[in-house]
PDB file of N, CA and C in Angstrom:
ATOM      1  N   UNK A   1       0.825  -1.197   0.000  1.00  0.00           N
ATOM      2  CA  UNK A   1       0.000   0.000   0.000  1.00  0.00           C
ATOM      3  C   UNK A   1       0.865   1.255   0.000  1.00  0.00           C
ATOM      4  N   UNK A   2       2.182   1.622   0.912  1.00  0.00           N
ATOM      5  CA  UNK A   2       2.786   2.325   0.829  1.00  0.00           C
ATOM      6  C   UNK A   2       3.145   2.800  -0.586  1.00  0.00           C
ATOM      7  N   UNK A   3       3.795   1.812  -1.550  1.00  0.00           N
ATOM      8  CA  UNK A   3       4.194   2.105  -2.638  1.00  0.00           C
ATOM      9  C   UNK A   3       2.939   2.653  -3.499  1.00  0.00           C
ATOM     10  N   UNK A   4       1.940   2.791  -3.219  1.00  0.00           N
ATOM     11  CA  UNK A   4       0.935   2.811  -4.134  1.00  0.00           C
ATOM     12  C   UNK A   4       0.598   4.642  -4.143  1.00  0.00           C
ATOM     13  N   UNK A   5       1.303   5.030  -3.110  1.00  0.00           N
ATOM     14  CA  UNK A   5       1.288   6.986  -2.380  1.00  0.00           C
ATOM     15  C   UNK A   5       2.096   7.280  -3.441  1.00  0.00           C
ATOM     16  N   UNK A   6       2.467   9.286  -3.786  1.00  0.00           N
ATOM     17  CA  UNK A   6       3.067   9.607  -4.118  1.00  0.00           C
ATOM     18  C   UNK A   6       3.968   9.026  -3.479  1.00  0.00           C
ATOM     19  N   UNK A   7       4.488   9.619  -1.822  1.00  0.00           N
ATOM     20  CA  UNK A   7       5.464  10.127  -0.944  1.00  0.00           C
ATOM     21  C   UNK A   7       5.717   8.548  -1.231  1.00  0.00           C
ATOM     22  N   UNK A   8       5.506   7.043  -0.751  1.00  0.00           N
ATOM     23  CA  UNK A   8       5.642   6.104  -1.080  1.00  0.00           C
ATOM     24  C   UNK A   8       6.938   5.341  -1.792  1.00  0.00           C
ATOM     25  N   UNK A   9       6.119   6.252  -3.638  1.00  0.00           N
ATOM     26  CA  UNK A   9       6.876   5.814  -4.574  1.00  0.00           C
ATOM     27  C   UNK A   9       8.458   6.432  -4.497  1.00  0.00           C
ATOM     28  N   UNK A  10       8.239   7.687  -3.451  1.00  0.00           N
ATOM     29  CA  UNK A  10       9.839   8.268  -3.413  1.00  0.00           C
ATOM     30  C   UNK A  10      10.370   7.558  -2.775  1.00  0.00           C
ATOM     31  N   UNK A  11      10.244   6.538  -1.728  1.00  0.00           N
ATOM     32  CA  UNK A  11      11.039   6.079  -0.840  1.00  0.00           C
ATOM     33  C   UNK A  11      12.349   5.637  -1.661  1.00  0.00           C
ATOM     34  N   UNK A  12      12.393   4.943  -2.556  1.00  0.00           N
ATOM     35  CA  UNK A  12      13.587   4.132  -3.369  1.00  0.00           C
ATOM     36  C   UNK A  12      14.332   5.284  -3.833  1.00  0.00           C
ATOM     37  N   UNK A  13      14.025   6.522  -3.923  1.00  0.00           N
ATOM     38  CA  UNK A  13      14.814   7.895  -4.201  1.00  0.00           C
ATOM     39  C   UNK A  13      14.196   8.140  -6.078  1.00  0.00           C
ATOM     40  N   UNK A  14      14.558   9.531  -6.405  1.00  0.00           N
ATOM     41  CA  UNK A  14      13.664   9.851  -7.396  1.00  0.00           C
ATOM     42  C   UNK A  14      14.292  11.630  -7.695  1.00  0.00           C
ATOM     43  N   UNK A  15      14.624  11.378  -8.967  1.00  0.00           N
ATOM     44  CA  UNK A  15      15.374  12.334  -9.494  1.00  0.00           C
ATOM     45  C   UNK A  15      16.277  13.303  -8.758  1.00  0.00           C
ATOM     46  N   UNK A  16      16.826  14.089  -7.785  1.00  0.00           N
ATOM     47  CA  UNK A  16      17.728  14.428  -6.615  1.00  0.00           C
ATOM     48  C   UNK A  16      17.380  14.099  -5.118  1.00  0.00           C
ATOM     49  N   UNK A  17      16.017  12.960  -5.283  1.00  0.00           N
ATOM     50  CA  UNK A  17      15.786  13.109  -3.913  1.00  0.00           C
ATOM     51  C   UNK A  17      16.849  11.297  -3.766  1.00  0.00           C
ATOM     52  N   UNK A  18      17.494  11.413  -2.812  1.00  0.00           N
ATOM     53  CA  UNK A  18      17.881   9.948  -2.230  1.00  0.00           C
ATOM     54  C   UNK A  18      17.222   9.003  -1.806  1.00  0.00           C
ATOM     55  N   UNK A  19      17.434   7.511  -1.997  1.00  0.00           N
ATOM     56  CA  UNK A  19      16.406   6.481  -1.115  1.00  0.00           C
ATOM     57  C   UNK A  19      16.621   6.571   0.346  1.00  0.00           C
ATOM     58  N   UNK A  20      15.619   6.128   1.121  1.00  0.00           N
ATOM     59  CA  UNK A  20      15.405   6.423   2.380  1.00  0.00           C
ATOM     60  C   UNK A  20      15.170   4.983   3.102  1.00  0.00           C
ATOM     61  N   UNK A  21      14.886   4.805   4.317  1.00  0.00           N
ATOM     62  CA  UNK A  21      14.515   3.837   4.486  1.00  0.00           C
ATOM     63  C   UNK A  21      13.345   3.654   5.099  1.00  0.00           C
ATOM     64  N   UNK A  22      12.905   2.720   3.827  1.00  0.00           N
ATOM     65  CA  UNK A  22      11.310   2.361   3.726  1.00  0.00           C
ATOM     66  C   UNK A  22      11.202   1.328   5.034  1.00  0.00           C
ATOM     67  N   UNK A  23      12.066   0.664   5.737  1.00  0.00           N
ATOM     68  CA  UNK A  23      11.681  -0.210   6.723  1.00  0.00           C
ATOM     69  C   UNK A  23      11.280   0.708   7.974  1.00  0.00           C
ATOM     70  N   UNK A  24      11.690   2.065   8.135  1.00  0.00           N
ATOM     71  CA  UNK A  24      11.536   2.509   9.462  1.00  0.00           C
ATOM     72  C   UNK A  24      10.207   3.169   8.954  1.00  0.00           C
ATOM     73  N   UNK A  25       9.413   3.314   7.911  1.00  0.00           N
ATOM     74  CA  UNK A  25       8.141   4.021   7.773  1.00  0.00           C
ATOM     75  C   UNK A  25       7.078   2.786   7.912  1.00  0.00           C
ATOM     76  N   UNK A  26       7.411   1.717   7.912  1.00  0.00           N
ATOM     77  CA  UNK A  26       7.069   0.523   8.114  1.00  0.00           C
ATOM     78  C   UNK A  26       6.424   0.287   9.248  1.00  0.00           C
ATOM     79  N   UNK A  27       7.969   0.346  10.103  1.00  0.00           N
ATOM     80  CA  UNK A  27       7.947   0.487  11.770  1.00  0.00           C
ATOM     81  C   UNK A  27       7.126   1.668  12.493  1.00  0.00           C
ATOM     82  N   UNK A  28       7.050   2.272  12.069  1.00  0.00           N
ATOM     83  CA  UNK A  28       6.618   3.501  12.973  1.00  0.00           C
ATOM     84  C   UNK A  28       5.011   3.463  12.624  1.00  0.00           C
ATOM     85  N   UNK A  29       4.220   2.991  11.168  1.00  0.00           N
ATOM     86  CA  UNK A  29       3.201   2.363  10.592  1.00  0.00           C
ATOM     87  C   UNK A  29       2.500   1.528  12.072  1.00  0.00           C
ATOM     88  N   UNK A  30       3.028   0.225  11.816  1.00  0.00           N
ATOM     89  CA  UNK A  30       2.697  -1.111  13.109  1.00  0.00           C
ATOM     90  C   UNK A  30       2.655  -0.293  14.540  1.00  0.00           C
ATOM     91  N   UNK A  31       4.051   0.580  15.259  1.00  0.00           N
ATOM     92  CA  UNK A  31       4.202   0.726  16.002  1.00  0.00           C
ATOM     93  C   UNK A  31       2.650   1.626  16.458  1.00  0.00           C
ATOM     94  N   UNK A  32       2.441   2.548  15.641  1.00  0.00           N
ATOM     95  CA  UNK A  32       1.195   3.489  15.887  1.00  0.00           C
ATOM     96  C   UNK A  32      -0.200   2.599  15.672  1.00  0.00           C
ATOM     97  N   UNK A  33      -0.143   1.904  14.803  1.00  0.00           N
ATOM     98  CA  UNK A  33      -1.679   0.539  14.975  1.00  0.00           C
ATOM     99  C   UNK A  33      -1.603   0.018  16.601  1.00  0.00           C
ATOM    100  N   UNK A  34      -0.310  -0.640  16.925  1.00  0.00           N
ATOM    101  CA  UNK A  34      -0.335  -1.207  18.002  1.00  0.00           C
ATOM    102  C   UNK A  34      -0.618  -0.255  19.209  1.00  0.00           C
ATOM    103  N   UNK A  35      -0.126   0.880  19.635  1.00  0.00           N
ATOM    104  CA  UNK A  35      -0.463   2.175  20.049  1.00  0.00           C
ATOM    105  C   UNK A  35      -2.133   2.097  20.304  1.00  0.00           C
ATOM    106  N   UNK A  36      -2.704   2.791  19.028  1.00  0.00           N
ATOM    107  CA  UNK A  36      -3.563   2.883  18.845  1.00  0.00           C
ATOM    108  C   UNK A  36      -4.971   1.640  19.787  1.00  0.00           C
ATOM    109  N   UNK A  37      -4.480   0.502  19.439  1.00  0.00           N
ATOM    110  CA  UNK A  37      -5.029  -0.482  20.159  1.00  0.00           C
ATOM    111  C   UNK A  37      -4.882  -0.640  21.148  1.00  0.00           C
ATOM    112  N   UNK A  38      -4.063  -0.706  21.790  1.00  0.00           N
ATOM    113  CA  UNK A  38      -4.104  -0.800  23.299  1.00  0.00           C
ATOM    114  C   UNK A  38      -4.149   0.298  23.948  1.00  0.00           C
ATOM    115  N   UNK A  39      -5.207   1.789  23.290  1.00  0.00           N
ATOM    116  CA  UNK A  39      -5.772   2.240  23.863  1.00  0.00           C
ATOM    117  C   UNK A  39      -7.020   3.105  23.290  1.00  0.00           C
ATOM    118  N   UNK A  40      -8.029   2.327  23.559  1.00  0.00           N
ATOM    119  CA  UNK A  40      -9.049   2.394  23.283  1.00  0.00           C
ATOM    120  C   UNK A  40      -9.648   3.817  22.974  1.00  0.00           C
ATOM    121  N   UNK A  41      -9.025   4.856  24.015  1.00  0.00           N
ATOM    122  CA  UNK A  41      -9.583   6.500  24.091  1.00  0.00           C
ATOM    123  C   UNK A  41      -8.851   6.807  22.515  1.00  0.00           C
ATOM    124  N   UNK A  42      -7.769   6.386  22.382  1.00  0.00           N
ATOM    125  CA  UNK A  42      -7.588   7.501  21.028  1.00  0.00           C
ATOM    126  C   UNK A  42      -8.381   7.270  19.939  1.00  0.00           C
ATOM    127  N   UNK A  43      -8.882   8.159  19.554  1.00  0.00           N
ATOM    128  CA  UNK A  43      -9.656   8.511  18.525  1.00  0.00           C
ATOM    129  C   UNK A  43      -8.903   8.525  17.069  1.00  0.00           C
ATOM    130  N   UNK A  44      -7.855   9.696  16.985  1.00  0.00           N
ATOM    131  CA  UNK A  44      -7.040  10.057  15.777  1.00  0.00           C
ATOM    132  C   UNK A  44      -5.604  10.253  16.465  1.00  0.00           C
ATOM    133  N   UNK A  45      -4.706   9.705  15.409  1.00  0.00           N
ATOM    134  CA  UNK A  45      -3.388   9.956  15.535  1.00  0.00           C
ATOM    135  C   UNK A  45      -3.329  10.546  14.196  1.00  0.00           C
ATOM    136  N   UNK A  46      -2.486  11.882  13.861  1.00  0.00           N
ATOM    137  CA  UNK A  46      -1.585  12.516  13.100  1.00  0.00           C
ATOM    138  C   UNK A  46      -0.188  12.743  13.151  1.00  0.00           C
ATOM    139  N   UNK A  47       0.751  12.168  12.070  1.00  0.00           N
ATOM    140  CA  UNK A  47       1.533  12.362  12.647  1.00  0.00           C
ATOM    141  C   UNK A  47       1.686  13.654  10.699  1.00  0.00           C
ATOM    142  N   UNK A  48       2.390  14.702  10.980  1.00  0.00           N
ATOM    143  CA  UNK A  48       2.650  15.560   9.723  1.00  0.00           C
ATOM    144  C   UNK A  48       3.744  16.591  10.602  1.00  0.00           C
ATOM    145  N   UNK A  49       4.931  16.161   9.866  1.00  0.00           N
ATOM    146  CA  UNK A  49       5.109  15.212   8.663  1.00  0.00           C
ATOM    147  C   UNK A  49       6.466  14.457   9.259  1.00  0.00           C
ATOM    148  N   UNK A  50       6.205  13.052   8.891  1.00  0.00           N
ATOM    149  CA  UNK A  50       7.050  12.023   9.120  1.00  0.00           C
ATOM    150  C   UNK A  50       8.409  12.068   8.056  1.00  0.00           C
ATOM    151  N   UNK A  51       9.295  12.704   8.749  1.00  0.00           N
ATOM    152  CA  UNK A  51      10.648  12.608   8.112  1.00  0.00           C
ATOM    153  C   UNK A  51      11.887  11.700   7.646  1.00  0.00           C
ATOM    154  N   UNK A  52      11.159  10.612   6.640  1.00  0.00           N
ATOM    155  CA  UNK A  52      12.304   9.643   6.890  1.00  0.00           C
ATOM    156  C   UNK A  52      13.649   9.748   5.926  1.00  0.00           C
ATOM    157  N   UNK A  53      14.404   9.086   6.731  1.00  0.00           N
ATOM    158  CA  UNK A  53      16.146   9.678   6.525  1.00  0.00           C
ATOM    159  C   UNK A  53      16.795   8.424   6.016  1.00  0.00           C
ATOM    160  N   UNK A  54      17.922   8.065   5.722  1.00  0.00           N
ATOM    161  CA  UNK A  54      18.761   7.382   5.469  1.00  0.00           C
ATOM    162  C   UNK A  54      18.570   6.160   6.157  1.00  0.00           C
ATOM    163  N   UNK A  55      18.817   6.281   7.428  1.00  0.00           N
ATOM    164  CA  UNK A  55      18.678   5.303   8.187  1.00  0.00           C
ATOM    165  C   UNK A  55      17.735   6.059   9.141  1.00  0.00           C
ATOM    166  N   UNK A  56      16.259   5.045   9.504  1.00  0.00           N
ATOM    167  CA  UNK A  56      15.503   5.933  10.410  1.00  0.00           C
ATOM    168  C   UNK A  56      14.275   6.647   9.986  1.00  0.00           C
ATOM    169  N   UNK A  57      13.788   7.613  11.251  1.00  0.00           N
ATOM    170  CA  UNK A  57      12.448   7.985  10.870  1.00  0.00           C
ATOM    171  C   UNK A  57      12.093   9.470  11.967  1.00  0.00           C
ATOM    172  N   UNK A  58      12.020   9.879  11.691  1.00  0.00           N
ATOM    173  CA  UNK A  58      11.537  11.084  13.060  1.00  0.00           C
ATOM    174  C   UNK A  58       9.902  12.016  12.731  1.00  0.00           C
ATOM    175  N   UNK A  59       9.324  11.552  13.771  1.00  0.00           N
ATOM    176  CA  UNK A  59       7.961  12.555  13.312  1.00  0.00           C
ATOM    177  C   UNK A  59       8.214  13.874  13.969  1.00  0.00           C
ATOM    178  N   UNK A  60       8.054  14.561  12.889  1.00  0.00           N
ATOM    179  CA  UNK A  60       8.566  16.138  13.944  1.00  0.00           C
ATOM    180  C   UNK A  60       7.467  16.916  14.094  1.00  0.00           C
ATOM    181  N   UNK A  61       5.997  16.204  13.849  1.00  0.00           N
ATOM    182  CA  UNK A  61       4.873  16.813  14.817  1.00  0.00           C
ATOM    183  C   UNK A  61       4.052  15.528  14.615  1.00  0.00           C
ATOM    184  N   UNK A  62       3.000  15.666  16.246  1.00  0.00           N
ATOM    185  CA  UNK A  62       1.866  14.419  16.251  1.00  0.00           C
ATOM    186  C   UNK A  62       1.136  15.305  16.785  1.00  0.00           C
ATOM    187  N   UNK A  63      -0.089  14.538  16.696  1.00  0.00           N
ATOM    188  CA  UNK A  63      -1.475  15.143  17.021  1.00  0.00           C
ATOM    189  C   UNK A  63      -2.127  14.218  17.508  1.00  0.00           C
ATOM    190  N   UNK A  64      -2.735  13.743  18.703  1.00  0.00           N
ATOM    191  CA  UNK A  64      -3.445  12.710  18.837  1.00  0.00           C
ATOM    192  C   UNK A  64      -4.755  13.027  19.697  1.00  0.00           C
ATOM    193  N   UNK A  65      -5.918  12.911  19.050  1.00  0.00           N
ATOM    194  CA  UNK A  65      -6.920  12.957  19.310  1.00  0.00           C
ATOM    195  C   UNK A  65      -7.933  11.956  20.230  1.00  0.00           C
ATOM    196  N   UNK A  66      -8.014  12.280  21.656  1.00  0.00           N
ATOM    197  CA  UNK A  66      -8.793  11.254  22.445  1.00  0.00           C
ATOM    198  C   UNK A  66     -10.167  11.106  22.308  1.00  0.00           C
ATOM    199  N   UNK A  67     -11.394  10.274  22.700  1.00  0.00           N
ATOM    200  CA  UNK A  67     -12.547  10.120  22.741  1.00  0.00           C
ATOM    201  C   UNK A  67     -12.986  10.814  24.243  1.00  0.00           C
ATOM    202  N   UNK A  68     -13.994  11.891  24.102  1.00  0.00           N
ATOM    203  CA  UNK A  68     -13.881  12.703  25.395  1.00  0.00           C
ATOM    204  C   UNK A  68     -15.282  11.534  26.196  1.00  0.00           C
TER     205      UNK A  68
END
């Protein structure tokens, strides 16, 4: 599914942009499902915008929305 996004198809790198690594957008993917599930109140997670790097991943803003 990833590959199927613009941002996605850049992961492998794309005219001056470099490949990145698609395993930590992966990880951080599962890690936030699993999150998400074992706790029932959150409503919405945002994360914008997920910066992934060479090696790695950093979200440099989240938003997470509870069920009041």
């Amino acid at each position: 599914m990833i590959r199927k996004t613009w941002a996605g198809r850049k992961l492998k790198g794309f005219r001056s942009i470099s490949p990145v690594d698609e395993e930590s957008v992966i990880d951080v993917l599962i890690k936030l499902s699993h999150l998400a599930m074992e706790h029932e109140t959150i409503e919405e997670i945002e994360v914008n915008p997920l910066r992934v790097l060479s090696k790695g991943a950093v979200a440099v803003d989240v938003r997470v929305k509870l069920r009041a």
